[in-house]
C-alpha atoms as a PDB file:
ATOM      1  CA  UNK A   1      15.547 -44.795  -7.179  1.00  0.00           C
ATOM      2  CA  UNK A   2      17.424 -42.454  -9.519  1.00  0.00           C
ATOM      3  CA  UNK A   3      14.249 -42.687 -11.943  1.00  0.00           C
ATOM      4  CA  UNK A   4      12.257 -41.634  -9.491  1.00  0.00           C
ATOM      5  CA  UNK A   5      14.448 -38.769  -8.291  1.00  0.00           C
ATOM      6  CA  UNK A   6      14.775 -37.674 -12.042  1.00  0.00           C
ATOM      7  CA  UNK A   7      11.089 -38.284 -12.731  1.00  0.00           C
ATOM      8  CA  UNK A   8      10.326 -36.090  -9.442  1.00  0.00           C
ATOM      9  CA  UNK A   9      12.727 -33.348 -10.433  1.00  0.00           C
ATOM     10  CA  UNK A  10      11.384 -32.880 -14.032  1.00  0.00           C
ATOM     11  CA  UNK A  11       8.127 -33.072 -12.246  1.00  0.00           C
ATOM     12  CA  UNK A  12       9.016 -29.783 -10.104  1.00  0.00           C
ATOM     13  CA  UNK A  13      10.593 -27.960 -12.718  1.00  0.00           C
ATOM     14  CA  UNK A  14       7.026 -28.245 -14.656  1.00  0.00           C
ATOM     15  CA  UNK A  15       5.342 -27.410 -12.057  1.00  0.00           C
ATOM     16  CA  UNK A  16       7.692 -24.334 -11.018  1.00  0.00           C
ATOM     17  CA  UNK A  17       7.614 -23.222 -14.768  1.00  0.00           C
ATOM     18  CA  UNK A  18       3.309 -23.681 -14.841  1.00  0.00           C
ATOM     19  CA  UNK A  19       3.604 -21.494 -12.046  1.00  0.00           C
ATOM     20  CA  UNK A  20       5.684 -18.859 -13.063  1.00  0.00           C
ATOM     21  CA  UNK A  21       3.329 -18.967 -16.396  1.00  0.00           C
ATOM     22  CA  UNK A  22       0.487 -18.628 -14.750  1.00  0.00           C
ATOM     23  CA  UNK A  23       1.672 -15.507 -12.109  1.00  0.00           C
ATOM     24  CA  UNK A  24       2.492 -13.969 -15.087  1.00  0.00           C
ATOM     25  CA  UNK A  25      -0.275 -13.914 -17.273  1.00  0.00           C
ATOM     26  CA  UNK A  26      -2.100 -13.252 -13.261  1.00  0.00           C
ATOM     27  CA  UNK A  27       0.219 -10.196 -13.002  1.00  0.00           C
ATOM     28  CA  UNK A  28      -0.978  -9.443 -16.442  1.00  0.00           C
ATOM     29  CA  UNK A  29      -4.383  -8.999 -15.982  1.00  0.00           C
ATOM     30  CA  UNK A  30      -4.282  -7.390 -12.253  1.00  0.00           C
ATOM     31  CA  UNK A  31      -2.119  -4.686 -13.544  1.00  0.00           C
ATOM     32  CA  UNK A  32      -5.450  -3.858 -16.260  1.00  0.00           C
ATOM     33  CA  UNK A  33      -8.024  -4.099 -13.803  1.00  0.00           C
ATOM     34  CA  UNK A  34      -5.895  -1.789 -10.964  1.00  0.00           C
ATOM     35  CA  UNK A  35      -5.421   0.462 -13.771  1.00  0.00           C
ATOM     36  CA  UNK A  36      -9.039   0.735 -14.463  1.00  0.00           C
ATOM     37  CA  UNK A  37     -10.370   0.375 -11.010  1.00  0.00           C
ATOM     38  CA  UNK A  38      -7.697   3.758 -10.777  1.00  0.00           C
ATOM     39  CA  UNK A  39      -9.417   5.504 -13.417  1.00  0.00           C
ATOM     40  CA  UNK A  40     -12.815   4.692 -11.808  1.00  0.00           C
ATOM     41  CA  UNK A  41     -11.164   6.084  -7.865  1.00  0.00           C
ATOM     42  CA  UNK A  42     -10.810   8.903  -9.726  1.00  0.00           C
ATOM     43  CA  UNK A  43     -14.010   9.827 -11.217  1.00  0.00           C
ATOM     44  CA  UNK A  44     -15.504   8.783  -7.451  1.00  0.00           C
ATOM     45  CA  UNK A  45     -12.508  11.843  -5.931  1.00  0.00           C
ATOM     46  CA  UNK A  46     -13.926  14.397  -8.757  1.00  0.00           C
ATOM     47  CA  UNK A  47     -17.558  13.689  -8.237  1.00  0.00           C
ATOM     48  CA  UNK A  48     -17.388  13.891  -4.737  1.00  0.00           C
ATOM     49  CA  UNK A  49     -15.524  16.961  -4.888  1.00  0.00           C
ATOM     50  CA  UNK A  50     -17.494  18.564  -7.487  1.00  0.00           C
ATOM     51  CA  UNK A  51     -20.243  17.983  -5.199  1.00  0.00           C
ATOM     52  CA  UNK A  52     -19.037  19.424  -2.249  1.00  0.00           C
ATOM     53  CA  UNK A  53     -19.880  16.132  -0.679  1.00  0.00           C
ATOM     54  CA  UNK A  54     -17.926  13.056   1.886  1.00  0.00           C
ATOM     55  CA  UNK A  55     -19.691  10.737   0.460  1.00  0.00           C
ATOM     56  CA  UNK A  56     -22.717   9.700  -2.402  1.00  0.00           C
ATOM     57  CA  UNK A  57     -25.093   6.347  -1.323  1.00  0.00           C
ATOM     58  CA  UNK A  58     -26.455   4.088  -4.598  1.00  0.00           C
ATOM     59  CA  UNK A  59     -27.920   0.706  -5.162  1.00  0.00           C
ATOM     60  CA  UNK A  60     -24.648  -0.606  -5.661  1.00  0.00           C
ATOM     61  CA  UNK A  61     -22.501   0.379  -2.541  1.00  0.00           C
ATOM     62  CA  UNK A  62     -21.667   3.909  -1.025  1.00  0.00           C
ATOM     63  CA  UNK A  63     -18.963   5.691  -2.769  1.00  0.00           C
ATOM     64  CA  UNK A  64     -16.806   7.724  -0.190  1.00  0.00           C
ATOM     65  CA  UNK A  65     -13.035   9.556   0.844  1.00  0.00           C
ATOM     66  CA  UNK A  66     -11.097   9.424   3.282  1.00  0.00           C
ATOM     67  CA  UNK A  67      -8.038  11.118   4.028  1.00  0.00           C
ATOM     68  CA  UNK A  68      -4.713   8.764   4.026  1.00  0.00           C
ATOM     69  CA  UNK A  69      -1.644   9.382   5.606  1.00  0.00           C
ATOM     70  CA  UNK A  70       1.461   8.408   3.472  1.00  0.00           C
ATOM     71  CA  UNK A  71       4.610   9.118   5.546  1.00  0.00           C
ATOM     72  CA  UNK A  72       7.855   9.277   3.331  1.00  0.00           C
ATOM     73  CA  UNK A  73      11.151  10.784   4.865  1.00  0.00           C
ATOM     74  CA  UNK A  74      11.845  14.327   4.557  1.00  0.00           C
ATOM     75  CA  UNK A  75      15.037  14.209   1.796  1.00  0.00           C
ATOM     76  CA  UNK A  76      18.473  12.335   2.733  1.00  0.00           C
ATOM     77  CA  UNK A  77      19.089  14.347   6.071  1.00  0.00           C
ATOM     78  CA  UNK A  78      15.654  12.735   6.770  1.00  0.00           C
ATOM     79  CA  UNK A  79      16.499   9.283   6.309  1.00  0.00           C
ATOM     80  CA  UNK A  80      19.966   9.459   7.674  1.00  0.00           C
ATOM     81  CA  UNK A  81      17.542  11.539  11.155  1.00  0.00           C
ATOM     82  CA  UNK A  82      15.202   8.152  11.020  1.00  0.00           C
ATOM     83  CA  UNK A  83      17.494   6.206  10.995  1.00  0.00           C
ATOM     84  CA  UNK A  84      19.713   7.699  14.125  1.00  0.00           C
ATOM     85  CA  UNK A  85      15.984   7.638  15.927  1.00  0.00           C
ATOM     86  CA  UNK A  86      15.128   4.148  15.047  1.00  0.00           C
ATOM     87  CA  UNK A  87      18.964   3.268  16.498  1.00  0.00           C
ATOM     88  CA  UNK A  88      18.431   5.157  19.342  1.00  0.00           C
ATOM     89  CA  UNK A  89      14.831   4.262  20.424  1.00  0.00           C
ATOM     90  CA  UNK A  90      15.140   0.684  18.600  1.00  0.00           C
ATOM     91  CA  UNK A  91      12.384   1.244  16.931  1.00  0.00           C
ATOM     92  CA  UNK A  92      12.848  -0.652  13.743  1.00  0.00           C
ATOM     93  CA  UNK A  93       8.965  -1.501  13.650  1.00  0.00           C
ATOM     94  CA  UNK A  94       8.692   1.939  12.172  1.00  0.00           C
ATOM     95  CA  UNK A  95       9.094   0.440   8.536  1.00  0.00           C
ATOM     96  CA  UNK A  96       8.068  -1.545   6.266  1.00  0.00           C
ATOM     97  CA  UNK A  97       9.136  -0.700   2.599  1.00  0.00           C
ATOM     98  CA  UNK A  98       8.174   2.626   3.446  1.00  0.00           C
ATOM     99  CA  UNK A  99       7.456   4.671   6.606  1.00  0.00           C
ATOM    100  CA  UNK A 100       4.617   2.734   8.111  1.00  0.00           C
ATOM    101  CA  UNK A 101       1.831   5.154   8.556  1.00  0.00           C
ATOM    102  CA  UNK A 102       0.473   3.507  11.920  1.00  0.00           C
ATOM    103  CA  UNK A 103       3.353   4.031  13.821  1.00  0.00           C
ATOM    104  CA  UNK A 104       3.999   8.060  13.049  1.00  0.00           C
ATOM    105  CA  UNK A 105       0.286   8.254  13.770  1.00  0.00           C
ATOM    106  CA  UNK A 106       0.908   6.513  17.257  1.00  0.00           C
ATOM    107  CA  UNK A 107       4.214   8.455  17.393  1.00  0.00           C
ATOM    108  CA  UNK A 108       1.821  11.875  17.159  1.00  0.00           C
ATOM    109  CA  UNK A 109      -0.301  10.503  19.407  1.00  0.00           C
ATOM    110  CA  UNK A 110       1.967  10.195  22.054  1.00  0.00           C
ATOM    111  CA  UNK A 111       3.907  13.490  21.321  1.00  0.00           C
ATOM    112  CA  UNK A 112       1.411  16.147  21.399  1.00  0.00           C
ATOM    113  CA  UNK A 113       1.396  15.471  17.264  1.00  0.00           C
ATOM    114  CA  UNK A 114       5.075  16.125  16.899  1.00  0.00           C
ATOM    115  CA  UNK A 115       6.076  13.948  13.691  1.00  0.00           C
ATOM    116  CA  UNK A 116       9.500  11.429  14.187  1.00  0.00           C
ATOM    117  CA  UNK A 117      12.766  13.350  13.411  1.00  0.00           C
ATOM    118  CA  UNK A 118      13.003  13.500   9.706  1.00  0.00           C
ATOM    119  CA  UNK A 119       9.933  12.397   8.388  1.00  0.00           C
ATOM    120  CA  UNK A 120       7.027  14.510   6.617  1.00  0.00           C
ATOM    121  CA  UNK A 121       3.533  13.502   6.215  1.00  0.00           C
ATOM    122  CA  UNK A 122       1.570  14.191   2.693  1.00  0.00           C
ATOM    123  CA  UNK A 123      -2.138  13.520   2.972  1.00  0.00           C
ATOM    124  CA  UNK A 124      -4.230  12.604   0.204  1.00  0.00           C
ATOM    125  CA  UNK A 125      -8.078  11.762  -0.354  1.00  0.00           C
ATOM    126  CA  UNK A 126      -8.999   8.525  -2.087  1.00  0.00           C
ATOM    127  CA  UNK A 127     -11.521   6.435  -2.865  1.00  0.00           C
ATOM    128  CA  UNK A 128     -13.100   3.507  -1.382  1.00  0.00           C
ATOM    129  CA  UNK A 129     -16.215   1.714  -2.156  1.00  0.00           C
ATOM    130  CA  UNK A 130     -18.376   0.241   0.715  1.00  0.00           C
ATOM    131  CA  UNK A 131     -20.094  -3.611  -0.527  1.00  0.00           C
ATOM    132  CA  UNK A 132     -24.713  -2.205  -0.061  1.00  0.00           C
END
C-alpha cells in the first residue's frame, strides 16, 4: 500500500511539474503573439482613422472600432466613495479586478447617465476583427 501511495505521489508531482512546464513555455508564446496581434490592433486604429472611416471590409474578415468603456476609480477619495456606495447599496457585483464596465453602464442607465460616486470613465477605440 505504501508503494503505491509513494508511486502515486511521485506520479503527481511529475505530472504537476509537466504542467507547470508546459503553462510556462504556453505563457511564453501567448505573451508574443498578444504582443503582435497589439501591434497589428494598432495599424487597424490608424488606418481606420486615417481614413476617416468605422470600419474597412476584405477577403479576410472586416476590420472595425468600437468604443470601450474602461471604468477605473477616480484617485483614493474615489475608491474609499465606491467603496462607502458598494456598503451602502451592497452592491459588491460592481467589481471584478477592476470596475466592471457593465454595471456603471447599467448604473447610467438607470440614473439619467450619472456615473457611481467616485468613479470616472475613459473611453478608448480598439480593434476587433470580424471571422468573413
Amino acid at each position: 500500500m505504501a508503494k503505491n501511495l509513494e508511486q502515486h505521489a511521485a506520479r503527481y508531482i511529475e505530472l504537476r511539474e509537466k504542467r507547470s512546464a508546459l503553462k510556462k513555455l504556453y505563457e511564453q508564446h501567448d505573451e508574443v503573439f498578444k504582443g503582435e496581434q497589439k501591434e497589428i490592433e494598432n495599424h487597424f486604429l490608424k488606418y481606420l482613422n486615417e481614413q476617416g472611416v468605422d470600419s474597412a471590409r476584405t477577403p479576410a474578415g472586416t476590420v472595425y472600432r468600437q468604443v470601450e468603456m474602461i471604468p477605473s476609480a477616480d484617485g483614493e477619495e474615489g475608491w474609499t466613495s465606491i467603496y462607502d456606495f458598494i456598503k451602502e447599496n451592497d452592491a459588491f457585483e460592481m467589481l471584478e479586478r477592476r470596475i466592471k464596465k457593465t454595471f456603471v453602464a447599467e448604473y447610467q442607465e438607470e440614473h439619467d447617465g450619472e456615473l457611481p460616486p467616485g468613479v470616472k470613465v475613459y473611453r478608448e477605440y480598439v480593434a476587433r476583427v470580424r471571422r468573413k
